[in-house]
N, C-alpha and C. Protein backbone atom coordinates (compact mmCIF):
# COMPACT_ATOMS: atom_id res chain seq x y z
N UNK A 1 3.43 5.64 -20.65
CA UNK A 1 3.52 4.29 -20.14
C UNK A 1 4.61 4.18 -19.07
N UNK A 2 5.86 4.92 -19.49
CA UNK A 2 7.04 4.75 -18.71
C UNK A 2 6.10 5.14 -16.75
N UNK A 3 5.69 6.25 -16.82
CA UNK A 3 5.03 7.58 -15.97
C UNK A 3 4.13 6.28 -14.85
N UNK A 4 3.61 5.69 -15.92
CA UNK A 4 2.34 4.71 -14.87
C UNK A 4 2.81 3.37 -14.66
N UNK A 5 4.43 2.98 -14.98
CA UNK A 5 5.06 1.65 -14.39
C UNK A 5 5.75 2.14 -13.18
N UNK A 6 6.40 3.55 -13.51
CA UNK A 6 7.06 3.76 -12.17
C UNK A 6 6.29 4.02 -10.98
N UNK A 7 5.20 4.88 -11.35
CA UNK A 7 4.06 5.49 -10.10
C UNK A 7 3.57 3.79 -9.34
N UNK A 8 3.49 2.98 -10.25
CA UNK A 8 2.93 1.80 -9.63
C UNK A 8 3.77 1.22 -8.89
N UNK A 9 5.06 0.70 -9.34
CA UNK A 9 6.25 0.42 -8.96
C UNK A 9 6.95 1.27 -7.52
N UNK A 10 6.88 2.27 -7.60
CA UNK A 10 6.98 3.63 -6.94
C UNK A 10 6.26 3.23 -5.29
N UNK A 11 4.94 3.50 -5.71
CA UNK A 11 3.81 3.01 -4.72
C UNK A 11 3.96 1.78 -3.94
N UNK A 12 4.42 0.70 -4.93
CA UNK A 12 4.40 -0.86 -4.27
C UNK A 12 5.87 -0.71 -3.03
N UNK A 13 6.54 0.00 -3.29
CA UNK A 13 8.00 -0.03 -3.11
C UNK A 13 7.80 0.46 -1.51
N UNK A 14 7.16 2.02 -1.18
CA UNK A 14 6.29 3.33 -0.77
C UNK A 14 5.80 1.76 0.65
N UNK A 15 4.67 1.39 0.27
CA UNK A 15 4.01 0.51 1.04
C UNK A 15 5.02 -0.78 1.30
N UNK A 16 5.22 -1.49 0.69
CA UNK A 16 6.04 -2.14 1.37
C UNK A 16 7.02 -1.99 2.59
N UNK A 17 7.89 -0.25 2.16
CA UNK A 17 8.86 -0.12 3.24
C UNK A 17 7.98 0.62 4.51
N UNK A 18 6.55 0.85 4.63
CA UNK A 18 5.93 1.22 5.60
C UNK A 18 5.11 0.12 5.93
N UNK A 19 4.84 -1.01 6.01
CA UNK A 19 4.71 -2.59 6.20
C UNK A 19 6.03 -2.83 7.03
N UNK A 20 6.93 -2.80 6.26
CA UNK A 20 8.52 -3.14 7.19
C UNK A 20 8.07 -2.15 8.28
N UNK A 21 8.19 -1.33 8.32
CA UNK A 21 8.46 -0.33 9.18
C UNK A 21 7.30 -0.83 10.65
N UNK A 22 6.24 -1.09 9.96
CA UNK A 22 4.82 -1.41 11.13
C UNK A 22 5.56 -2.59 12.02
N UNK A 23 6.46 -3.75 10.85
CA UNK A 23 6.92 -4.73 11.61
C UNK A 23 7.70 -4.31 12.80
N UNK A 24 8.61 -3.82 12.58
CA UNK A 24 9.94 -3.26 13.36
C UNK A 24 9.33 -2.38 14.49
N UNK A 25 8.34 -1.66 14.38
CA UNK A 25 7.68 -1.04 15.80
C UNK A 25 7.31 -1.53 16.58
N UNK A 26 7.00 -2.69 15.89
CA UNK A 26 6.32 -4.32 16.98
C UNK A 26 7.63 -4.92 17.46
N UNK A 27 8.55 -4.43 17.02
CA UNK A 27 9.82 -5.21 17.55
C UNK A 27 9.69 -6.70 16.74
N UNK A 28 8.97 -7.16 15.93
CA UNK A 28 9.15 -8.21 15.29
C UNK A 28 10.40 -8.84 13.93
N UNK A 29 11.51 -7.72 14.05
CA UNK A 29 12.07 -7.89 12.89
C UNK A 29 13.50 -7.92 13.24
N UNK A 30 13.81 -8.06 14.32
CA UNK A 30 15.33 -8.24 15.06
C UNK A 30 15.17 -8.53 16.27
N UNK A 31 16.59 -9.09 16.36
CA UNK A 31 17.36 -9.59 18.02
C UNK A 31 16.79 -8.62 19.38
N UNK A 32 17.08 -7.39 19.18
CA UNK A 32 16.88 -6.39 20.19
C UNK A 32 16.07 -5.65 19.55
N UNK A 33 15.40 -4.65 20.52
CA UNK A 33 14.55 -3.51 19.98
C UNK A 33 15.03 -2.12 19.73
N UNK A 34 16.85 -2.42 20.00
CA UNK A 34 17.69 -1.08 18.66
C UNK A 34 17.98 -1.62 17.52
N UNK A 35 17.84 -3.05 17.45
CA UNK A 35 17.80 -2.96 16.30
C UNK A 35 16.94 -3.35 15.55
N UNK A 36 15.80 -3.41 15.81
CA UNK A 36 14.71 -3.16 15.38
C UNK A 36 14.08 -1.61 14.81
N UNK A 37 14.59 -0.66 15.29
CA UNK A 37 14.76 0.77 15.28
C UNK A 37 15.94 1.07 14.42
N UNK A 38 17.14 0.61 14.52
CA UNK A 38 17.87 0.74 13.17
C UNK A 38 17.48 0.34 12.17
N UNK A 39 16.70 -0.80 11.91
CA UNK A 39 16.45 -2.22 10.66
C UNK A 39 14.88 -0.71 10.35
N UNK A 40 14.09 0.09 11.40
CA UNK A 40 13.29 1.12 11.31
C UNK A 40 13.70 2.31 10.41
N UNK A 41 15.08 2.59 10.76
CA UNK A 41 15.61 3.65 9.93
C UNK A 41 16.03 3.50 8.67
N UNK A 42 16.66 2.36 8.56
CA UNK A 42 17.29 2.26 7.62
C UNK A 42 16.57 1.96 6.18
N UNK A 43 15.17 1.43 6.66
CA UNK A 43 14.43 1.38 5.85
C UNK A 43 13.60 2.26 5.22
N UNK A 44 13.38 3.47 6.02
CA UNK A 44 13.37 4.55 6.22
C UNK A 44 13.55 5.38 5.23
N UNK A 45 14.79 5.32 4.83
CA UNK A 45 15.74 6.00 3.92
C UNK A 45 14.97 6.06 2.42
N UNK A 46 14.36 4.96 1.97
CA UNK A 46 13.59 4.68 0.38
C UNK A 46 12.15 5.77 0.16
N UNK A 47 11.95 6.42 1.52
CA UNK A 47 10.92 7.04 1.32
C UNK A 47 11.48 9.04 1.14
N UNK A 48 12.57 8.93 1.90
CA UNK A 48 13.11 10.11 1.92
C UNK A 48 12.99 11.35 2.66
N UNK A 49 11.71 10.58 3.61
CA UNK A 49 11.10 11.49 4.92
C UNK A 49 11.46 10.99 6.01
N UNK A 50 11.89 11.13 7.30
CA UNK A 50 12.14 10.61 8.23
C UNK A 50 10.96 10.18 9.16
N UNK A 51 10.73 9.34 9.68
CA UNK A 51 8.85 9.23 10.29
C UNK A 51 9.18 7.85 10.91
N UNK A 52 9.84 6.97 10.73
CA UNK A 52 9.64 5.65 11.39
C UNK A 52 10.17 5.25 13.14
N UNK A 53 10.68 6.21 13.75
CA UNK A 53 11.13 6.62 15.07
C UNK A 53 9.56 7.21 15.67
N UNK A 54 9.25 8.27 14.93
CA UNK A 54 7.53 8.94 15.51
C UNK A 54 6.54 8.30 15.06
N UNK A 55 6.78 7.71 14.23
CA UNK A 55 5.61 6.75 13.55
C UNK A 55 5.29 5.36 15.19
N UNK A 56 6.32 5.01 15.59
CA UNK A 56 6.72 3.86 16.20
C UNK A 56 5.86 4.71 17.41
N UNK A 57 6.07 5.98 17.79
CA UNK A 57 5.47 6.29 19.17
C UNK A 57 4.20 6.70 19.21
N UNK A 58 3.86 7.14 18.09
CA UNK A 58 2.21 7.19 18.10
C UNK A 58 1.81 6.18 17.81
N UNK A 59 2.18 5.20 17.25
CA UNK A 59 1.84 3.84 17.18
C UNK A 59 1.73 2.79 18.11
N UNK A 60 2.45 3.10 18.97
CA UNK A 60 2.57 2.14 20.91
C UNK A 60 1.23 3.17 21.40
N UNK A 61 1.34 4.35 21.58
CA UNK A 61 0.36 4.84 22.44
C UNK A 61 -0.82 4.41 21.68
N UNK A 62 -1.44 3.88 19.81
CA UNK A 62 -2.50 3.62 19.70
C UNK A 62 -2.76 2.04 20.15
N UNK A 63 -1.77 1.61 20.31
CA UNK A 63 -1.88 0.27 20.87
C UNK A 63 -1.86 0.12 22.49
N UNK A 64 -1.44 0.82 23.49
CA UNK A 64 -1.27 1.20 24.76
C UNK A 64 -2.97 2.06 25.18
N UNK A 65 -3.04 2.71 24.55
CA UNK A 65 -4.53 3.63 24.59
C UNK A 65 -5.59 3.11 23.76
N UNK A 66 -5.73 2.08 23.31
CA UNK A 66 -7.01 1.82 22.44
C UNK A 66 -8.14 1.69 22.82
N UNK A 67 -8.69 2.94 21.79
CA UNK A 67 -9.70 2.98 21.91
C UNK A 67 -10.27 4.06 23.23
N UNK A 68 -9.51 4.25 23.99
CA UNK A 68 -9.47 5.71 25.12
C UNK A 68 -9.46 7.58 24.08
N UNK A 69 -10.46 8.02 24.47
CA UNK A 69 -10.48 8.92 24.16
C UNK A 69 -9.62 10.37 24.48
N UNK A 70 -9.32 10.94 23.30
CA UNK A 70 -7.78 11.65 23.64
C UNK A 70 -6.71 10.84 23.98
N UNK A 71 -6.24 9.92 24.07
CA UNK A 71 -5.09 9.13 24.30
C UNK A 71 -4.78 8.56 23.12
N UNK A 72 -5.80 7.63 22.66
CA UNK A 72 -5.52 6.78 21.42
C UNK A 72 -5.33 7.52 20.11
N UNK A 73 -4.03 7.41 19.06
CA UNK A 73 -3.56 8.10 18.34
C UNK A 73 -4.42 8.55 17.25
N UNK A 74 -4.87 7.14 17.35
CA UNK A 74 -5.60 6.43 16.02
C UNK A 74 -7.12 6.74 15.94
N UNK A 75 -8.13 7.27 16.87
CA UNK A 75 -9.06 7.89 17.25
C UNK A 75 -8.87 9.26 16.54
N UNK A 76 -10.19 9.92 15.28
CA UNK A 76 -10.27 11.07 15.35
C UNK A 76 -10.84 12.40 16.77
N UNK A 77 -10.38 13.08 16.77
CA UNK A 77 -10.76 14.04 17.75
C UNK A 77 -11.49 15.20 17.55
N UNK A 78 -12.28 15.91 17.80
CA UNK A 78 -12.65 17.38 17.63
C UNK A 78 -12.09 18.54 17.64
N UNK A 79 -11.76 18.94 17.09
CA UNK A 79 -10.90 20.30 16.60
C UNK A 79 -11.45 21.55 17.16
């Protein structure tokens, strides 16, 4: 029981701070857009991987490129 409150708990926690994180790439979550990128990192930290700096740049180019082939991040490609 303990195993399947934390995994859930765990998860909710997981998504939430990558929700924050989507905000802050939009620049929607502070004054300036360093600190929007700090308020990025720092949140950062609960997951224990670093990703919200590269997350943020493949994330402008899928919004900058949408829907363009080979450009857009978010588009699968052929291998």
């Amino acid at each position: 029981m303990f195993l399947a409150v934390t995994y859930i708990f765990g998860g909710a926690i997981a998504h939430a701070s990558h929700i924050l994180i989507h905000d802050f790439t939009h620049f929607a979550g502070g004054q300036s857009p360093n600190m929007c990128q700090l308020f990025a990192i720092l949140n950062n930290l609960c997951t224990g991987i670093p990703s919200a700096i590269s997350y943020g740049n493949y994330h402008a180019d899928h919004h900058n490129f949408n829907g363009e082939y080979r450009k857009d991040s978010g588009l699968p490609t052929v291998t």
